[in-house]
Structure formats: C-alpha cells, structure tokens
PDB file of N, CA and C in Angstrom:
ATOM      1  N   UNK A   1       0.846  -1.193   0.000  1.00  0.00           N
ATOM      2  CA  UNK A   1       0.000   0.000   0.000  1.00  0.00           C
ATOM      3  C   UNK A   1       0.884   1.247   0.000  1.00  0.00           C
ATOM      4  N   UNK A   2       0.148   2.290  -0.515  1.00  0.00           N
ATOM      5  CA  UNK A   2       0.977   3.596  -0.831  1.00  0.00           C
ATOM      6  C   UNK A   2       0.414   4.669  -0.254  1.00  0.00           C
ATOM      7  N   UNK A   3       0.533   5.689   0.763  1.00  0.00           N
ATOM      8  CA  UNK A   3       0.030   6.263   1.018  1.00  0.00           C
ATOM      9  C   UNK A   3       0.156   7.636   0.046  1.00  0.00           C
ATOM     10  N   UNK A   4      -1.435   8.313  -0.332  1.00  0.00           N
ATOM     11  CA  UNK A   4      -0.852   9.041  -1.235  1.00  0.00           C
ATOM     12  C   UNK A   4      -2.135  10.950  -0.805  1.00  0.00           C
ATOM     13  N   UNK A   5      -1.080  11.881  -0.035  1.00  0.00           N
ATOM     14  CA  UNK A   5      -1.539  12.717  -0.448  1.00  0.00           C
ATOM     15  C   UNK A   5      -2.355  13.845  -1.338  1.00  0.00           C
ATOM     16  N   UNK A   6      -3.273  13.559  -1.238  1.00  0.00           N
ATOM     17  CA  UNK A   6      -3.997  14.698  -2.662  1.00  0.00           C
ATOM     18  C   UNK A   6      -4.687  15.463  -2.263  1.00  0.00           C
ATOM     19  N   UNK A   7      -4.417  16.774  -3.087  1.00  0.00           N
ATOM     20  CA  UNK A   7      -4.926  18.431  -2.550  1.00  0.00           C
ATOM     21  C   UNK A   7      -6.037  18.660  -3.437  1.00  0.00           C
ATOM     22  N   UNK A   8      -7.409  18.783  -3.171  1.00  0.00           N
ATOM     23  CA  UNK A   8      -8.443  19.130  -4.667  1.00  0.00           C
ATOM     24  C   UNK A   8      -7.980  20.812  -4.454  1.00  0.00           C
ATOM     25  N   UNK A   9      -9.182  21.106  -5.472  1.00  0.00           N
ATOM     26  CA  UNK A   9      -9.012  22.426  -6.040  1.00  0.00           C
ATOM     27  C   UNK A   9      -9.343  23.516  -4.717  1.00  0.00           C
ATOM     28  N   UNK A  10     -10.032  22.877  -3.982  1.00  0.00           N
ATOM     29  CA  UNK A  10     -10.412  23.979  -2.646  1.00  0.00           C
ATOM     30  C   UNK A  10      -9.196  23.492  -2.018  1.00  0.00           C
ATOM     31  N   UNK A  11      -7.546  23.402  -2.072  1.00  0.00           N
ATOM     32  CA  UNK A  11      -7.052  23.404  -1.087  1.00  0.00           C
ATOM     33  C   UNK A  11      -6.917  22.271  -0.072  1.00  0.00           C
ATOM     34  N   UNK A  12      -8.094  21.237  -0.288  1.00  0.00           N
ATOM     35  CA  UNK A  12      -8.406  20.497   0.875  1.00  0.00           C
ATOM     36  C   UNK A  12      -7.474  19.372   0.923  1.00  0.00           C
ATOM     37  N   UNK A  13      -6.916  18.890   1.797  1.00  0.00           N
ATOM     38  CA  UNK A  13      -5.902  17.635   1.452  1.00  0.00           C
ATOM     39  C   UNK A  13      -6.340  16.244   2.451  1.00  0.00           C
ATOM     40  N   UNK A  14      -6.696  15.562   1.671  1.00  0.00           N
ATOM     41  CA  UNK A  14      -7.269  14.402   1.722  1.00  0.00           C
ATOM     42  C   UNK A  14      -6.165  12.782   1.762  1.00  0.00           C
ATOM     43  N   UNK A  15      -5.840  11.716   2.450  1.00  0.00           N
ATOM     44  CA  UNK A  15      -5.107  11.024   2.544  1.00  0.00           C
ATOM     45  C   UNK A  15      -5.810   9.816   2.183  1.00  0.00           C
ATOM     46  N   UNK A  16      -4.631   8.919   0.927  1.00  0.00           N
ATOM     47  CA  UNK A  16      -5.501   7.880   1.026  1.00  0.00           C
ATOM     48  C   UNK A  16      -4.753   6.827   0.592  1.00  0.00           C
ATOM     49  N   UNK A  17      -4.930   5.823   0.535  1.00  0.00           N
ATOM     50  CA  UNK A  17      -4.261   4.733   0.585  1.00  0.00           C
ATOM     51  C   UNK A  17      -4.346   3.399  -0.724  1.00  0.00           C
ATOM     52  N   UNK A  18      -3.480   3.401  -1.712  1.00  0.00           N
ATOM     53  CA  UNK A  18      -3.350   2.868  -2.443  1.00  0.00           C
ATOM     54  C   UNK A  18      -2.491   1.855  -3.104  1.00  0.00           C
ATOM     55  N   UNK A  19      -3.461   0.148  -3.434  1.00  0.00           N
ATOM     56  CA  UNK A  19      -2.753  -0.384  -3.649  1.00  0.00           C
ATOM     57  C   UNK A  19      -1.905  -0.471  -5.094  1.00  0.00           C
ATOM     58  N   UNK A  20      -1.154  -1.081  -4.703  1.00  0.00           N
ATOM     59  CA  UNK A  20       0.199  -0.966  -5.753  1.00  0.00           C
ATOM     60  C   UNK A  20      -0.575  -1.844  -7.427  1.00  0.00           C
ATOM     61  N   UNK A  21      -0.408  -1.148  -8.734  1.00  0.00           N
ATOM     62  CA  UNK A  21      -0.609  -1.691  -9.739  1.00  0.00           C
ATOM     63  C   UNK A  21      -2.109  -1.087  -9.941  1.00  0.00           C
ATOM     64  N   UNK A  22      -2.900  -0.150  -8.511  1.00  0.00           N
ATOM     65  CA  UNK A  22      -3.956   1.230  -9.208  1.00  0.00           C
ATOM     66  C   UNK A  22      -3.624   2.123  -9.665  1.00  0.00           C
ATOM     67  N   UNK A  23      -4.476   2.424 -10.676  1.00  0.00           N
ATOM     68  CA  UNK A  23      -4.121   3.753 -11.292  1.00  0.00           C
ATOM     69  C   UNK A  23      -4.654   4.917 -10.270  1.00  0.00           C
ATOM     70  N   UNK A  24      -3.819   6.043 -10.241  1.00  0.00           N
ATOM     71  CA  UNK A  24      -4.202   6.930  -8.913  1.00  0.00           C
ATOM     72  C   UNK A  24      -5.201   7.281  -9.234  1.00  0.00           C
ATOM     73  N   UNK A  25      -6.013   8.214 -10.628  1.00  0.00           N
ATOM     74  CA  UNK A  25      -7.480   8.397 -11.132  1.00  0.00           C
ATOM     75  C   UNK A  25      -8.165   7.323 -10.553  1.00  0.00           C
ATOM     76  N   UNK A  26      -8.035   5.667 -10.598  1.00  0.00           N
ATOM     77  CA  UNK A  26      -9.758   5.262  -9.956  1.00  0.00           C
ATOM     78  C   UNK A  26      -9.042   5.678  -8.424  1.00  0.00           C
ATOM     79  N   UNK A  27      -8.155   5.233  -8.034  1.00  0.00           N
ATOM     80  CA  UNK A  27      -8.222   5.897  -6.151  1.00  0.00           C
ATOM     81  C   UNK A  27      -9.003   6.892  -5.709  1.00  0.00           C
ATOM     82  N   UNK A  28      -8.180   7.957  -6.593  1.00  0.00           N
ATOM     83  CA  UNK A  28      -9.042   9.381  -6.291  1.00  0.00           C
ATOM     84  C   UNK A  28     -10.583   8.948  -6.570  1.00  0.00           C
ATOM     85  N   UNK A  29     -11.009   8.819  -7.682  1.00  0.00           N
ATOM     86  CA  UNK A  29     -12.448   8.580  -8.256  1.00  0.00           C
ATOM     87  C   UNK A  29     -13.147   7.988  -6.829  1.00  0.00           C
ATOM     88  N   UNK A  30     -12.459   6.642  -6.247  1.00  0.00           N
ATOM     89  CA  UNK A  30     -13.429   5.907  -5.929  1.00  0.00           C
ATOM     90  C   UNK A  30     -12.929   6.191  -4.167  1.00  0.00           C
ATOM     91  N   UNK A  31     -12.201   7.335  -3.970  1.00  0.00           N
ATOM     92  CA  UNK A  31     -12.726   7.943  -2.839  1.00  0.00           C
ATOM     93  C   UNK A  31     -13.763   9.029  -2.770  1.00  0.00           C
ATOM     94  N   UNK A  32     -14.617   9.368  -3.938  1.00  0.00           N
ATOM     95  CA  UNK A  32     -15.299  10.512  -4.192  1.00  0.00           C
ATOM     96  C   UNK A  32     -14.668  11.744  -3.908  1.00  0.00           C
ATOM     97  N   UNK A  33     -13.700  12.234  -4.769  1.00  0.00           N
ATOM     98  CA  UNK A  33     -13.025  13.733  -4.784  1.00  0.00           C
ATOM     99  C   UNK A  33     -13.410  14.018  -5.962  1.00  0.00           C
ATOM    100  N   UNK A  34     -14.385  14.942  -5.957  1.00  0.00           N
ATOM    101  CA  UNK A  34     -15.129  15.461  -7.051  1.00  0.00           C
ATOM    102  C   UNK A  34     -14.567  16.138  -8.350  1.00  0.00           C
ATOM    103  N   UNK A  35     -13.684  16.697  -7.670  1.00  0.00           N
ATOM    104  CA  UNK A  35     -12.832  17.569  -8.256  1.00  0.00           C
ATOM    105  C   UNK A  35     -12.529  16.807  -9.488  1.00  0.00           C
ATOM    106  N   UNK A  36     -12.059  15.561  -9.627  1.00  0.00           N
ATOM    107  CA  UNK A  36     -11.174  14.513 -10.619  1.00  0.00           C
ATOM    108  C   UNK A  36     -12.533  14.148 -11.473  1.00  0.00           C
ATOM    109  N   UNK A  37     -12.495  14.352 -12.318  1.00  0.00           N
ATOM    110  CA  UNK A  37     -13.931  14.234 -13.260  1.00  0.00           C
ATOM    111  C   UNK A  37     -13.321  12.918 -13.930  1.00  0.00           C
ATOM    112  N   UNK A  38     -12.541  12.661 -14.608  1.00  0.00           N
ATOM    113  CA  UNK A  38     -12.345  11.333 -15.319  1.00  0.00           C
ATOM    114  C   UNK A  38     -13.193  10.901 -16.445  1.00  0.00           C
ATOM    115  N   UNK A  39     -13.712  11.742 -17.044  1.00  0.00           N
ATOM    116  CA  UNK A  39     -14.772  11.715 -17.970  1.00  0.00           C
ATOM    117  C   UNK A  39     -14.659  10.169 -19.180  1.00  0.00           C
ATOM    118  N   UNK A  40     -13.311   9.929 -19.380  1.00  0.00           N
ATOM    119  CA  UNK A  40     -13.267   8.505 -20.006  1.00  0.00           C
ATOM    120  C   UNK A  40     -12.869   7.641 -19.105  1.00  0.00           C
ATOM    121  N   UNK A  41     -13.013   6.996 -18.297  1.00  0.00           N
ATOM    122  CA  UNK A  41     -13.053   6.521 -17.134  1.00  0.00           C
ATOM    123  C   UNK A  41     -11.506   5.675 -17.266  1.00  0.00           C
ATOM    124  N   UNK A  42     -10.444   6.156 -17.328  1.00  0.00           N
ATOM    125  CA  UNK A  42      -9.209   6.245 -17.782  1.00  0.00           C
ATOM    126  C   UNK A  42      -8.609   5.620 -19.121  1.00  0.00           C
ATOM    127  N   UNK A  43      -9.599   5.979 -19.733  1.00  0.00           N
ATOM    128  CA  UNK A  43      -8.711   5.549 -20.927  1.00  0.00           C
ATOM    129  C   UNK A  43      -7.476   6.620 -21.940  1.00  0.00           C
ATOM    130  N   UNK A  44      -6.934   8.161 -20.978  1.00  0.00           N
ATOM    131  CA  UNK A  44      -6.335   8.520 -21.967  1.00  0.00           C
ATOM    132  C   UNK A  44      -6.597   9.130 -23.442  1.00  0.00           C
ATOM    133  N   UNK A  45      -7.791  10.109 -22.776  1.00  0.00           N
ATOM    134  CA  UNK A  45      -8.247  10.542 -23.926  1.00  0.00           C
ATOM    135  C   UNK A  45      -9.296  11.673 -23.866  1.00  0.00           C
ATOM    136  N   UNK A  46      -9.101  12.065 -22.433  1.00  0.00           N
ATOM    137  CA  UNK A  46      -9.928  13.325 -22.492  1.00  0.00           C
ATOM    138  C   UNK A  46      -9.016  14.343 -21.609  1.00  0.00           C
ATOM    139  N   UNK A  47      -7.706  13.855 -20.719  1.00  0.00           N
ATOM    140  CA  UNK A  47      -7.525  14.830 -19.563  1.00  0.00           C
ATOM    141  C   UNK A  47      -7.902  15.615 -18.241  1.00  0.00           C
ATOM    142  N   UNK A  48      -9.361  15.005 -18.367  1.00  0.00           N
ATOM    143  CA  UNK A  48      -9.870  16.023 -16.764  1.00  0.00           C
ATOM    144  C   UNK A  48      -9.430  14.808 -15.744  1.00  0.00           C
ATOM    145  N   UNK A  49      -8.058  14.458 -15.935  1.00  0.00           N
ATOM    146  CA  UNK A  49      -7.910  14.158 -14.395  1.00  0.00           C
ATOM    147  C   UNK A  49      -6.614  14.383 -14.609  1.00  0.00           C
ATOM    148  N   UNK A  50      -5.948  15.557 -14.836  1.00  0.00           N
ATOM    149  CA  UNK A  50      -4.793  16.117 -14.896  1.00  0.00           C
ATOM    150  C   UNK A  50      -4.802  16.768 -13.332  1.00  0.00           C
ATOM    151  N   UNK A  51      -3.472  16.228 -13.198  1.00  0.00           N
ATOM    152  CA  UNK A  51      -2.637  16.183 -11.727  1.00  0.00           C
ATOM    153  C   UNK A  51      -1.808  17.093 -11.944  1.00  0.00           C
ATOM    154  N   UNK A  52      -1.319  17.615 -10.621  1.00  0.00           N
ATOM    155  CA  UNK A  52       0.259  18.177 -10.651  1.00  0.00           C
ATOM    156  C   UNK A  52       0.728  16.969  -9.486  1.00  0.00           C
ATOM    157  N   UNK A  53       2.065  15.898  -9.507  1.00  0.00           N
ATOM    158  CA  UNK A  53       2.904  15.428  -9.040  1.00  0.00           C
ATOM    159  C   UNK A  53       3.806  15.794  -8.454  1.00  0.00           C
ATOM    160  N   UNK A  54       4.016  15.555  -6.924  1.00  0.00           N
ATOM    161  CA  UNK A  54       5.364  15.834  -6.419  1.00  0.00           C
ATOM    162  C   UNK A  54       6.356  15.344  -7.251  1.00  0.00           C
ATOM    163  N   UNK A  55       7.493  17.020  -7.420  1.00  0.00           N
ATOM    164  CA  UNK A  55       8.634  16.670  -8.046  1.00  0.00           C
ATOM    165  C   UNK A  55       9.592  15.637  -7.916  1.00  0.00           C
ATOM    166  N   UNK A  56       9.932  15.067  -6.800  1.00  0.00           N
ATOM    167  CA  UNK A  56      10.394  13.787  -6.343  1.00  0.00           C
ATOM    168  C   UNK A  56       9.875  12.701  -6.886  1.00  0.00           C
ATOM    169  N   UNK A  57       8.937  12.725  -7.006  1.00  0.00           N
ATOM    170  CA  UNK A  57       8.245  11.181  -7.140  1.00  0.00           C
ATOM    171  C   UNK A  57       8.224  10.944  -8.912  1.00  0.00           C
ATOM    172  N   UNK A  58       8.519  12.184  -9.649  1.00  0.00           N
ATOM    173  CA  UNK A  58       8.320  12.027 -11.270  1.00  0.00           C
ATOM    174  C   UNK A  58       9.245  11.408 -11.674  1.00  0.00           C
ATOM    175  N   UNK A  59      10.251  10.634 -11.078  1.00  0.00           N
ATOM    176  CA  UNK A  59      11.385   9.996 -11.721  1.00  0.00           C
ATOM    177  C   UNK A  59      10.952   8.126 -11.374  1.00  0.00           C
ATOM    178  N   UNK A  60       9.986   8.000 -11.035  1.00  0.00           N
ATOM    179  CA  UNK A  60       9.384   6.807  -9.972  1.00  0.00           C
ATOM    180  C   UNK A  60       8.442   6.591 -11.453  1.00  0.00           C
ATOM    181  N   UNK A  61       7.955   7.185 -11.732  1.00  0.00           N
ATOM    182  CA  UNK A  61       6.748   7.172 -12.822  1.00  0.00           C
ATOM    183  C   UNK A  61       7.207   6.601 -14.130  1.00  0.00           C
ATOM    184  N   UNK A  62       6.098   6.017 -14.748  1.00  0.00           N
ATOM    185  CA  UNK A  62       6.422   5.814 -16.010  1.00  0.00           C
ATOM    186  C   UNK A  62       6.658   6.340 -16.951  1.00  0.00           C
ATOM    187  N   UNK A  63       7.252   6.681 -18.039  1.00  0.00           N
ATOM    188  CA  UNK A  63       7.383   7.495 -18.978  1.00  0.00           C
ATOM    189  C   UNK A  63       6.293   7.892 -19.515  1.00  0.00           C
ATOM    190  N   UNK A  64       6.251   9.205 -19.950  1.00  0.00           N
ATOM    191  CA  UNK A  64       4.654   9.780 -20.746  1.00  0.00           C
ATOM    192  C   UNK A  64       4.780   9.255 -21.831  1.00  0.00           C
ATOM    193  N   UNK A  65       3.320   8.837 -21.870  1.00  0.00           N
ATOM    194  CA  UNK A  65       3.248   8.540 -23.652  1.00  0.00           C
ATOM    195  C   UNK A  65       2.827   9.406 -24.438  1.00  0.00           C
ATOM    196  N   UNK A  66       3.187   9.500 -25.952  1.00  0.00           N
ATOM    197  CA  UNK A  66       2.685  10.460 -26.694  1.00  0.00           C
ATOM    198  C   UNK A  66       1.227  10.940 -26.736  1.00  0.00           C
ATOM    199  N   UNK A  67       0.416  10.024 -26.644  1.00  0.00           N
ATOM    200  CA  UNK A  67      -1.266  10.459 -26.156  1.00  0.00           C
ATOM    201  C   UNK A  67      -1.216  11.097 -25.032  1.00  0.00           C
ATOM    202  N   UNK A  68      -0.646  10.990 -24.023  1.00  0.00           N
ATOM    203  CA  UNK A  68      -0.594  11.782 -22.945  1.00  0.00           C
ATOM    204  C   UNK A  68      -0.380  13.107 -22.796  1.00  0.00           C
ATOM    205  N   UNK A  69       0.845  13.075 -23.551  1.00  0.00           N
ATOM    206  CA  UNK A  69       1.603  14.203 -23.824  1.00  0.00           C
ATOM    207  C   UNK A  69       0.892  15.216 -24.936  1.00  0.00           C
ATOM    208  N   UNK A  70      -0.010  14.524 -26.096  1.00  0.00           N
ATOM    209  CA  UNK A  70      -0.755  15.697 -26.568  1.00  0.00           C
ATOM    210  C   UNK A  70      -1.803  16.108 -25.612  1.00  0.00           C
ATOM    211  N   UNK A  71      -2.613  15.365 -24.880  1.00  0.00           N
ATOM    212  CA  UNK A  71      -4.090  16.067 -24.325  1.00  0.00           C
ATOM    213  C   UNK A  71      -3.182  17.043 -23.311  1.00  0.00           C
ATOM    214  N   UNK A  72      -1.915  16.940 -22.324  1.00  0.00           N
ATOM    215  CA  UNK A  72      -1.553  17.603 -21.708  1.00  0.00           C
ATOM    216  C   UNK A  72      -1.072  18.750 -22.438  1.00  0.00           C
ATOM    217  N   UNK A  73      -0.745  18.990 -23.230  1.00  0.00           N
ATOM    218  CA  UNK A  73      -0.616  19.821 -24.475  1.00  0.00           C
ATOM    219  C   UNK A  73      -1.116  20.782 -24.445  1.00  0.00           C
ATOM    220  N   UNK A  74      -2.420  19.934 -24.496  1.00  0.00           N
ATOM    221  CA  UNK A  74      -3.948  21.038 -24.913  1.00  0.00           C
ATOM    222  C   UNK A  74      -4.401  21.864 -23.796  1.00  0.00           C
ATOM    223  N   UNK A  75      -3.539  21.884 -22.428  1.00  0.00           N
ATOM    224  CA  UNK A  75      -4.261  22.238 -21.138  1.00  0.00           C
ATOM    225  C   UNK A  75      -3.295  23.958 -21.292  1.00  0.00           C
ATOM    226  N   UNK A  76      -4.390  24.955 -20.589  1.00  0.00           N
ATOM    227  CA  UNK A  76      -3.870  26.235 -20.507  1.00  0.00           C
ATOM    228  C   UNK A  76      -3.264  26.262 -19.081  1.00  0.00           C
ATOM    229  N   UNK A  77      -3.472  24.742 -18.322  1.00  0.00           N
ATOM    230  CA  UNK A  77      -2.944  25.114 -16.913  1.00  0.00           C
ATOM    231  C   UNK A  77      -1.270  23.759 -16.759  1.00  0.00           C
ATOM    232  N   UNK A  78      -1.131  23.261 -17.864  1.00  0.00           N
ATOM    233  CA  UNK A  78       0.114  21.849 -18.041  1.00  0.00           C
ATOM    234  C   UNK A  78       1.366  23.042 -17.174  1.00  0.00           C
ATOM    235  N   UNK A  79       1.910  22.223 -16.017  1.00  0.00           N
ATOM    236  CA  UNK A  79       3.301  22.182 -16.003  1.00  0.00           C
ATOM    237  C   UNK A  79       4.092  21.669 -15.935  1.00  0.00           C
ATOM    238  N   UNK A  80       5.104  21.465 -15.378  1.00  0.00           N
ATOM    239  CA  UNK A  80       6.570  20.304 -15.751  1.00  0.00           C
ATOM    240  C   UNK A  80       6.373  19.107 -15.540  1.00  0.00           C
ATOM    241  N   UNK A  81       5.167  19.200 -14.089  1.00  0.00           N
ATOM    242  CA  UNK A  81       5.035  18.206 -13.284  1.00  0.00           C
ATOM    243  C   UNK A  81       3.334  17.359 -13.532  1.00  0.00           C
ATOM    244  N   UNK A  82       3.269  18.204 -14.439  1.00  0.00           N
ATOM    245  CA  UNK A  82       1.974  17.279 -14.882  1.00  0.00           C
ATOM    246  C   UNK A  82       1.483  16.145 -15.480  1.00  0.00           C
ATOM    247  N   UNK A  83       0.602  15.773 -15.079  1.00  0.00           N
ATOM    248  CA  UNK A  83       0.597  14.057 -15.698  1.00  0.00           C
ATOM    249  C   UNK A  83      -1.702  13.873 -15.367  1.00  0.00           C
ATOM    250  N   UNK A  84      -1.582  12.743 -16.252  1.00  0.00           N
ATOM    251  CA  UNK A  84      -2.941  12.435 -16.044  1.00  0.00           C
ATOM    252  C   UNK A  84      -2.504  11.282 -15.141  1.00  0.00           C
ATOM    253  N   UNK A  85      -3.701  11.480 -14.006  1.00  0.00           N
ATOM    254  CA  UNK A  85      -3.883  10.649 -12.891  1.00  0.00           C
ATOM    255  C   UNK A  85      -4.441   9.108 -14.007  1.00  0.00           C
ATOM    256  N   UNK A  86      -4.588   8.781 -14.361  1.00  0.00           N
ATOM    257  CA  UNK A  86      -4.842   7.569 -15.172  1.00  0.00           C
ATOM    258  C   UNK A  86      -3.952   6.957 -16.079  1.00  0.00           C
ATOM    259  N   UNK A  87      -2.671   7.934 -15.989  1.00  0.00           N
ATOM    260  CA  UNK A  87      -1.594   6.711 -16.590  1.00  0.00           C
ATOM    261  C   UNK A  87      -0.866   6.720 -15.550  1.00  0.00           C
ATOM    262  N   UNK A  88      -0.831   6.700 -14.196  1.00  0.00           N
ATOM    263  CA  UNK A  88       0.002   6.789 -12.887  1.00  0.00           C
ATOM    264  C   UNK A  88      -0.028   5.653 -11.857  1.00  0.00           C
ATOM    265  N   UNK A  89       0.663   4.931 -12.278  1.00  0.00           N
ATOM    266  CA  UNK A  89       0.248   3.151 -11.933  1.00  0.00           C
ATOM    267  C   UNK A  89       0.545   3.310 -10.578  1.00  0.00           C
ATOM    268  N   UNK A  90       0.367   2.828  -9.503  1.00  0.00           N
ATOM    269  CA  UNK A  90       0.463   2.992  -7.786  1.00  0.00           C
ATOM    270  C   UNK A  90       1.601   1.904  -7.785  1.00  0.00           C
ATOM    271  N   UNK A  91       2.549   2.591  -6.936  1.00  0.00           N
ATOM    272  CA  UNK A  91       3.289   1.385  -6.463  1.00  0.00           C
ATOM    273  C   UNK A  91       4.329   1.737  -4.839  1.00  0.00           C
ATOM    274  N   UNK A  92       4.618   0.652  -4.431  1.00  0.00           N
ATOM    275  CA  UNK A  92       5.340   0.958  -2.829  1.00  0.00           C
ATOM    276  C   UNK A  92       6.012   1.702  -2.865  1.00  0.00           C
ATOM    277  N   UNK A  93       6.988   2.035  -4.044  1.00  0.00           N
ATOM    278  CA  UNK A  93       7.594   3.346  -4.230  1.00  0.00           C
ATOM    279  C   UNK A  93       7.153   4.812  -4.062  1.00  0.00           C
ATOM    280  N   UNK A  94       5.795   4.550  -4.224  1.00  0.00           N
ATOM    281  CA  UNK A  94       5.389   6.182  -4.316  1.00  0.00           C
ATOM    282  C   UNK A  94       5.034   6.152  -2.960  1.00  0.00           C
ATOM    283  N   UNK A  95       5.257   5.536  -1.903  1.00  0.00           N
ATOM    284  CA  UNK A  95       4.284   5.793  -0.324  1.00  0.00           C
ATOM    285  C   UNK A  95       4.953   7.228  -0.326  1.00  0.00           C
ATOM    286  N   UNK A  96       4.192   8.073   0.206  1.00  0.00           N
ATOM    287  CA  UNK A  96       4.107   9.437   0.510  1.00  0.00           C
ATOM    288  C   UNK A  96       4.154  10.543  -0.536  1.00  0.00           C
ATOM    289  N   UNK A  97       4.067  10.323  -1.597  1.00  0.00           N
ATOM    290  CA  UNK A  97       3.576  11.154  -2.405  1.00  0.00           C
ATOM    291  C   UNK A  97       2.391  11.892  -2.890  1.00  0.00           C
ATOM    292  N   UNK A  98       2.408  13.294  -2.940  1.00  0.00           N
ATOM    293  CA  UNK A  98       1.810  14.399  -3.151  1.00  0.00           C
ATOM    294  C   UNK A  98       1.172  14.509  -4.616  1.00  0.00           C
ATOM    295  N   UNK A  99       0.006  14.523  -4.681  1.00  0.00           N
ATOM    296  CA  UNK A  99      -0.615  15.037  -5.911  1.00  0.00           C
ATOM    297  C   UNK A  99      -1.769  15.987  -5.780  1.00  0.00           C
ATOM    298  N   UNK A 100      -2.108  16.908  -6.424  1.00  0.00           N
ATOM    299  CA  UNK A 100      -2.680  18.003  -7.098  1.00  0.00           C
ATOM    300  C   UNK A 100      -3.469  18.253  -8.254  1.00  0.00           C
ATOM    301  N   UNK A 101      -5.098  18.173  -7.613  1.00  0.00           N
ATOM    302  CA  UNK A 101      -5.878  18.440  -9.065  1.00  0.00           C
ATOM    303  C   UNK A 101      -5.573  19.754  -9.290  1.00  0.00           C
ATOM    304  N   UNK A 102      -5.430  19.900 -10.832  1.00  0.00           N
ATOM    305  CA  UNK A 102      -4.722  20.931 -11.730  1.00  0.00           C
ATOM    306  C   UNK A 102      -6.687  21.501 -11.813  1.00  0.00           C
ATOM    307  N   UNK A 103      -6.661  22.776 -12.425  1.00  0.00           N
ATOM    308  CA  UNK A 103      -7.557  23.424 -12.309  1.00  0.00           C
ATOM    309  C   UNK A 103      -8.428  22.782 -13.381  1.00  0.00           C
ATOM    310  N   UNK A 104      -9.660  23.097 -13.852  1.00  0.00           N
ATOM    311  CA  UNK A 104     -10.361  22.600 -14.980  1.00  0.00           C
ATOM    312  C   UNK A 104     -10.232  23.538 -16.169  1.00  0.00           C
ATOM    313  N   UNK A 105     -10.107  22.756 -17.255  1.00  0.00           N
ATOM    314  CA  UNK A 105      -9.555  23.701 -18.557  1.00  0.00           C
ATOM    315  C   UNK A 105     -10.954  23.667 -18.963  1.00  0.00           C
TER     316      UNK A 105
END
C-alpha cells in the first residue's frame, strides 16, 4: 500500500491509501473527490484528471506517452510536473507522495 496525499481544487488535502498496480485516477475517483472528473473513465483521452505530481516522485513514474503528452498539451494550466492521474500506476515506491488536481480547462 501507498500512502498518497492529494490536494483538490479547494485546497483540501485528503489522505488515502493505495494499492500498488492502481491507477491513482480510480483511487481518487473511488474515494469521491469530485474535483477529478475522469470523464473517459481512464482511458487517456480526455484529460480532466490532470494532476500536478510531487517533483520527487516524477522519476518513480512511467514514462509519458505520446497520447498523454498531446491532451496535456492542450491544457492552458500543463506544467513540468503534470501528468494524467490515469496513466500513474500505484506502487510501494510512491508511499508518501503528493498530488494536485490541476484546475479545470
């Protein structure tokens, strides 16, 4: 299990606990944090569950894929550290890591 910090858009920071080989989008989702819309229910292809990632932990992660990397593209709020919560596989490595719903584009 991973314990994983996440801040929604009000600021609020919420703790929760995830097993290794979830994608952090259903975690978030299926703790009800509203904020994370997930509109393709992660398939990588719409972006409303764009995160900001603790900088530490982005070297832990999998490489972006080019689908990723265009919808993040398309966001007026993408920064270095951004990633969609649905290609962000959970694992023991990440226990204590910080994530951040990014605003809604």
């Amino acid at each position: 299990m991973a314990t994983v910090f996440v801040t929604d858009r009000d600021a609020l920071e919420m703790i929760i606990d995830i097993r290794p080989g979830t994608s952090l989008m259903q975690a978030i989702t299926d703790e009800g944090i509203g904020d994370l819309l997930a509109l393709c229910g992660g398939m990588c292809s719409c972006a409303t569950c764009h995160v900001y990632i603790d900088e530490k932990f982005l070297g832990q992660i999998s490489a972006m894929s080019d689908d990723e990397q265009g919808l993040l593209e398309m966001s007026s709020y993408r920064k270095e550290n951004s990633r969609l919560a649905c290609q962000v596989r959970m694992s023991d490595s990440l226990d204590g890591m910080r994530a951040t719903i990014a605003p809604a584009d």
